[in-house]
Protein backbone atom coordinates (compact mmCIF):
# COMPACT_ATOMS: atom_id res chain seq x y z
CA UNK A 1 32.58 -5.69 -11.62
CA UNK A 2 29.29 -6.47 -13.53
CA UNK A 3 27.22 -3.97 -14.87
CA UNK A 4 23.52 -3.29 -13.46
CA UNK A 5 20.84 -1.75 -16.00
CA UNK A 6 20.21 1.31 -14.12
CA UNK A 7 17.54 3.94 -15.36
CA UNK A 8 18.90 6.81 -17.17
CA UNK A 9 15.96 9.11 -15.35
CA UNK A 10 15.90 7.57 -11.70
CA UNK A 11 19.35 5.71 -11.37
CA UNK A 12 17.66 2.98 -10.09
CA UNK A 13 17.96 -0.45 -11.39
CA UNK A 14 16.00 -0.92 -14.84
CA UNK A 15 13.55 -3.77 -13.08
CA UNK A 16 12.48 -5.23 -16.20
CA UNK A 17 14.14 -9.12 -17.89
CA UNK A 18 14.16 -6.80 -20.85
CA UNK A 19 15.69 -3.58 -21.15
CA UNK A 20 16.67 -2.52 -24.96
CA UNK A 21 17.98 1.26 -25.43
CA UNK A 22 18.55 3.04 -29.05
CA UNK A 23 18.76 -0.37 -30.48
CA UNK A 24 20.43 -0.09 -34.55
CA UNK A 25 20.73 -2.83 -36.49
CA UNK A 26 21.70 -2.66 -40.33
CA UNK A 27 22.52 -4.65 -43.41
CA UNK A 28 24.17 -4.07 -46.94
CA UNK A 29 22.76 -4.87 -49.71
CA UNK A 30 24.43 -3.52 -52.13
CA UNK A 31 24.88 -0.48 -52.25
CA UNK A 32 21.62 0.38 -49.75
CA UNK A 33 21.79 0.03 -46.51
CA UNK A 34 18.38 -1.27 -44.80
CA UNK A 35 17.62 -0.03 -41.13
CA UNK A 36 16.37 -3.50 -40.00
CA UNK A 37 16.36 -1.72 -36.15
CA UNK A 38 16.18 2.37 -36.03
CA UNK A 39 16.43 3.26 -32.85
CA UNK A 40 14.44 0.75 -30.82
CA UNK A 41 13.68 0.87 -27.06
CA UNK A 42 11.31 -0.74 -24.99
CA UNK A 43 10.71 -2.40 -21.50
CA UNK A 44 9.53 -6.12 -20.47
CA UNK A 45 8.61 -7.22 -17.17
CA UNK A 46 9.19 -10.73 -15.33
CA UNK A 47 5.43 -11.97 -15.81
CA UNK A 48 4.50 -9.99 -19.10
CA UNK A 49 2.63 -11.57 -21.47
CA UNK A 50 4.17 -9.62 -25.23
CA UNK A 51 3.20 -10.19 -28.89
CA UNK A 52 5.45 -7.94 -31.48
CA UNK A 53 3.55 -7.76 -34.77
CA UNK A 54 4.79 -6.22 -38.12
CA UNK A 55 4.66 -6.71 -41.51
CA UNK A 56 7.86 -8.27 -43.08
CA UNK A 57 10.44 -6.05 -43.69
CA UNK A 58 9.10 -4.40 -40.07
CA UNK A 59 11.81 -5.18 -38.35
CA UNK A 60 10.09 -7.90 -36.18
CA UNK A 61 12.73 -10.80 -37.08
CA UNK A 62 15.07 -8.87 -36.01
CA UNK A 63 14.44 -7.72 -32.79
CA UNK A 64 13.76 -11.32 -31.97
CA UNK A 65 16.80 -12.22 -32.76
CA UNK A 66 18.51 -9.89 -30.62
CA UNK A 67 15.90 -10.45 -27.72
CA UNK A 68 16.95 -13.70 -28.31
CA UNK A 69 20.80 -13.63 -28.28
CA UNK A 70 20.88 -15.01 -32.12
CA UNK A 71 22.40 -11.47 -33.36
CA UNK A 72 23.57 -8.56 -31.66
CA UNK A 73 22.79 -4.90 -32.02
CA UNK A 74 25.51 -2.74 -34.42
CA UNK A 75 24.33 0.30 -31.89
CA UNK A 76 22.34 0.57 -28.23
CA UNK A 77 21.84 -1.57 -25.34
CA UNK A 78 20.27 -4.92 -25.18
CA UNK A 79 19.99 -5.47 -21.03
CA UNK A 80 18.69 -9.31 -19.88
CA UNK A 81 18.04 -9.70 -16.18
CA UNK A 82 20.05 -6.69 -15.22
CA UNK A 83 23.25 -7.98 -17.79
CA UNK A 84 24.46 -5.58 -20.27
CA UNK A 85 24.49 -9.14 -23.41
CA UNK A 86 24.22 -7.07 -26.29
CA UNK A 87 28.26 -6.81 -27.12
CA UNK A 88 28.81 -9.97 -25.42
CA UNK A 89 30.96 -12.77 -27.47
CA UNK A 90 29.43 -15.61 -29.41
CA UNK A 91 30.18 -18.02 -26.89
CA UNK A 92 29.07 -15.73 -24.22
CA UNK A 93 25.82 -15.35 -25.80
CA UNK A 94 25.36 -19.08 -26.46
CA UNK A 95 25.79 -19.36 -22.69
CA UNK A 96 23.28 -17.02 -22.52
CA UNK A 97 21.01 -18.45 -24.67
CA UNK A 98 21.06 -21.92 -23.23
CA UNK A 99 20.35 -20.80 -19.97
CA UNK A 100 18.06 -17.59 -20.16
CA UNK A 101 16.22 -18.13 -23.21
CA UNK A 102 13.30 -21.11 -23.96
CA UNK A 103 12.92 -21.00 -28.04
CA UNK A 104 9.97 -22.21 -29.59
CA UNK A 105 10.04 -21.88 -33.29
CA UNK A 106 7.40 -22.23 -36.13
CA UNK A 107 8.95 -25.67 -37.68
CA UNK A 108 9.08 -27.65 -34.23
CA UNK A 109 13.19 -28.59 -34.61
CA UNK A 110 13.03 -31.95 -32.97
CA UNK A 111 15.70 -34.77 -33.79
CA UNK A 112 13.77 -37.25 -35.78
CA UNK A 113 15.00 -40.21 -34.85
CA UNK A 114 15.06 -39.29 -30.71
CA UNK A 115 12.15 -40.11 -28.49
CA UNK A 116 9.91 -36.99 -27.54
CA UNK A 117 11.72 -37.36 -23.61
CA UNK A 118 14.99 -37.17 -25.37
CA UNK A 119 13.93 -33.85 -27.31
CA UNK A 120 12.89 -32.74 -24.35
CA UNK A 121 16.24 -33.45 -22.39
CA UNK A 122 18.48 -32.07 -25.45
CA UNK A 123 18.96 -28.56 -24.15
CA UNK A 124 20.53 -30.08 -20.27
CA UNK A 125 23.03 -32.21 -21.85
CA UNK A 126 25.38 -29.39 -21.35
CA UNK A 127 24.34 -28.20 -17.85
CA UNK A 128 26.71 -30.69 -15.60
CA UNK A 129 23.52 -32.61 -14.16
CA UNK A 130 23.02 -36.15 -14.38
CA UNK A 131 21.06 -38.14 -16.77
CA UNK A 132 18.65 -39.71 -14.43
CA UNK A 133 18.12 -35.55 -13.22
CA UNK A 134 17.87 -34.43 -16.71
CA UNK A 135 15.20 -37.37 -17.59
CA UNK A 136 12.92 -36.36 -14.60
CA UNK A 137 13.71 -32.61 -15.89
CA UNK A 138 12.36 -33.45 -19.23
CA UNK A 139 9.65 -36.04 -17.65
CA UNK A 140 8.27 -32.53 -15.53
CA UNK A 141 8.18 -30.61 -18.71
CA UNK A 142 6.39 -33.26 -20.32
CA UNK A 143 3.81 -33.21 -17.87
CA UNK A 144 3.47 -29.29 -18.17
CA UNK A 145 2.21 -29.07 -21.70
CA UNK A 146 0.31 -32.05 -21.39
CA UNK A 147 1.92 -34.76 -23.03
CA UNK A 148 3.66 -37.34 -20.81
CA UNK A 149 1.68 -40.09 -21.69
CA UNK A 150 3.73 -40.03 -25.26
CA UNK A 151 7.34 -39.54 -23.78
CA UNK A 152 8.52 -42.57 -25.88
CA UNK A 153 6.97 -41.63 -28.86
CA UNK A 154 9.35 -40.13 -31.56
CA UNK A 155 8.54 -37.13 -33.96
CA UNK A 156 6.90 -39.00 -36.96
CA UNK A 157 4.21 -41.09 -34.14
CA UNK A 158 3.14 -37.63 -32.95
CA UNK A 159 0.97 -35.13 -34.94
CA UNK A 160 1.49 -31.51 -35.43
CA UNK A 161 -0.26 -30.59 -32.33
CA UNK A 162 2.15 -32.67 -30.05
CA UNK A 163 5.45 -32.15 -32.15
CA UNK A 164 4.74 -28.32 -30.69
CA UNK A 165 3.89 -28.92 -27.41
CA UNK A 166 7.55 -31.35 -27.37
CA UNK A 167 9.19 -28.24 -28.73
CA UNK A 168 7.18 -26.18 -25.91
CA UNK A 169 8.37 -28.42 -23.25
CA UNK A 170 11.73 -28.23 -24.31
CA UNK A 171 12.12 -24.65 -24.18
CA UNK A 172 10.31 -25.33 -20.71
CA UNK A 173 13.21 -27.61 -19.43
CA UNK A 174 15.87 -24.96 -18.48
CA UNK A 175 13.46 -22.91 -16.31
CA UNK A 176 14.60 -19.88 -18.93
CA UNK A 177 13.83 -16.37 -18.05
CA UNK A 178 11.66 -16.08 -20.90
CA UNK A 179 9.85 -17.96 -23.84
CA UNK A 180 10.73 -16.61 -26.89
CA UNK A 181 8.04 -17.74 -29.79
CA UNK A 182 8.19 -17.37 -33.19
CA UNK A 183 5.21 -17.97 -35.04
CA UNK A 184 4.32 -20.90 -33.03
CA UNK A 185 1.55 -21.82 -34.75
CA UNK A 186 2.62 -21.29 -37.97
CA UNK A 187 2.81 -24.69 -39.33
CA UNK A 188 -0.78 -25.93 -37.56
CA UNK A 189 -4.24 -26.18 -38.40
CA UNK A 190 -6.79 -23.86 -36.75
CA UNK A 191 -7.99 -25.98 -34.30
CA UNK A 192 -4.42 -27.12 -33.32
CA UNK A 193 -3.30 -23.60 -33.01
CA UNK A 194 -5.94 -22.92 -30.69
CA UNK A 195 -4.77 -25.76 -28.55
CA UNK A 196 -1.49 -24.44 -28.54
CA UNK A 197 -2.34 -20.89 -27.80
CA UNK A 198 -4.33 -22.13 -25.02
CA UNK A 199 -1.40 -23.76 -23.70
CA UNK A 200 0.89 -20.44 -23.61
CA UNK A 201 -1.84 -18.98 -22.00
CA UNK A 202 -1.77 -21.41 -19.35
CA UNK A 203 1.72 -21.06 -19.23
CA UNK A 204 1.60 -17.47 -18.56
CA UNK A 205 -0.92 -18.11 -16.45
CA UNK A 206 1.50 -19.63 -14.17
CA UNK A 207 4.08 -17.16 -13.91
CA UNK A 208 6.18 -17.50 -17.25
CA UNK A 209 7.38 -14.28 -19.05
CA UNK A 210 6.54 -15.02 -23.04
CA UNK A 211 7.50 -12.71 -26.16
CA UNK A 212 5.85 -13.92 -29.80
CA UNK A 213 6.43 -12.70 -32.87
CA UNK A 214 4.02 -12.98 -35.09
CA UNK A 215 1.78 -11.53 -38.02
CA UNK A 216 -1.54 -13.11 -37.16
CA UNK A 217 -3.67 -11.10 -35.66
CA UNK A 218 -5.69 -13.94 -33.61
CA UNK A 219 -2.78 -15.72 -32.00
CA UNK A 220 -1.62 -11.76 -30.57
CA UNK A 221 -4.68 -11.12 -29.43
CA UNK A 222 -3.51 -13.91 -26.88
CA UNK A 223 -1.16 -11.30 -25.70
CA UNK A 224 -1.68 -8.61 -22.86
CA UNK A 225 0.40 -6.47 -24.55
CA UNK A 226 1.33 -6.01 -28.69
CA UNK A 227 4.30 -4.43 -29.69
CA UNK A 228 3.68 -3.29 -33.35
CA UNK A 229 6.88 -2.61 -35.65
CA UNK A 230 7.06 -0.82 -38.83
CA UNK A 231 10.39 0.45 -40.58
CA UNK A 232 12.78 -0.97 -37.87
CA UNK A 233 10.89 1.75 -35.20
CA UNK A 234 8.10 0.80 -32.96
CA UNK A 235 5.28 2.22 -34.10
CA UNK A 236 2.68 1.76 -31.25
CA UNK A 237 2.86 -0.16 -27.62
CA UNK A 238 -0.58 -1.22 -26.65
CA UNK A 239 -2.25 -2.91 -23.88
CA UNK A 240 -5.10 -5.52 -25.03
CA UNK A 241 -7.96 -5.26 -23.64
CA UNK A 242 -9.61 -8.53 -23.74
CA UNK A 243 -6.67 -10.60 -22.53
């Protein structure tokens, strides 16, 4: 029988796509161990709109990665969409991963020599539907961030700006339960961050759950909520007001 998150104060279901309890995650080195995660719990909605800041060493990193199914918790609960993942297997959490999780990462990722439509349709190779689905998949993506007039365009004909919004799209194309960003604009100018923080906002706008991690102040202040970390704890949970 699967397991339900169920509050520990109600004993009703946990109603959030991310539930995390007591969440411990260490590393040697050496002889010192470092509390990456000490004890971290916290609550996402369907719909939120989340930016988890920290310095490095905060623990940030890391809690992404577990959000994200990359690593799993040495202690606690990790609960996505009601389903206990955090001492799932590796394949199990690859599953997962692929079909829960949209990643958009700071150095775009995109096969060089593949066609931005390809990029796009990468992630639904896997998924058992048909090529001519997947292409209209990655075609409807395409046309979400804004860019299918350059489907057939590969990585090195599209600037820095575009090679995002391709990576954006393709975390689009599996209709995950969340988009998971990490420093998204890391690698952009100003103005072409802009354009791409525009674009998550649009696409929370429309009903998408998004977490980003990042440092920079400007790009969470996109955010309705900021999660700050410090020393592997949470050290504040905050609503922003002008989002």
């Amino acid at each position: 029988m699967e397991a339900k998150a169920v509050n520990a104060e109600t004993g009703q279901g946990a109603n959030g796509v991310i539930v995390t309890r007591e969440l411990r995650r260490r590393y040697q080195m050496g002889d010192t161990v470092i509390n990456a995660l000490d004890g971290v719990s916290l609550q996402i909605q369907p719909g939120e709109y989340v930016a988890i800041m920290g310095p490095s060493g905060s623990g940030k990193s890391t809690l992404m990665n577990v959000i994200g199914c990359l690593d799993s918790p040495d202690d606690g609960e990790y609960w996505l969409n009601d389903k206990l993942v955090s001492n799932l297997k590796d394949h199990e959490l690859a599953r997962i991963r692929n079909q829960e999780i949209g990643f958009v990462f700071q150095t775009f990722n995109l096969l060089q020599r593949a066609t931005a439509l390809h990029n796009v349709e990468v992630p639904l190779i896997y998924s058992g539907i048909s090529r001519k689905q997947r292409q209209q998949r990655a075609l409807q993506a395409l046309e979400q961030v804004g860019l299918a007039e350059r489907m057939h365009h590969q990585p090195s004909e599209l600037s820095g700006g575009q090679r995002q919004r391709v990576a954006v799209a393709r975390a689009l194309v599996t209709r995950p339960s969340i988009l998971l960003a990490d420093e998204p604009t890391g690698n952009l100018d100003s103005h072409t961050a802009d354009e791409i923080m525009e674009l998550f906002d649009q696409l929370h706008g429309a009903g998408n759950t998004i977490v980003l991690v990042t440092h920079d102040q400007q790009i969470g202040d996109h955010a309705q909520r900021v999660i700050r970390m410090l020393d592997g704890q949470i050290a504040s949970d905050t609503r922003n007001v002008s989002s």
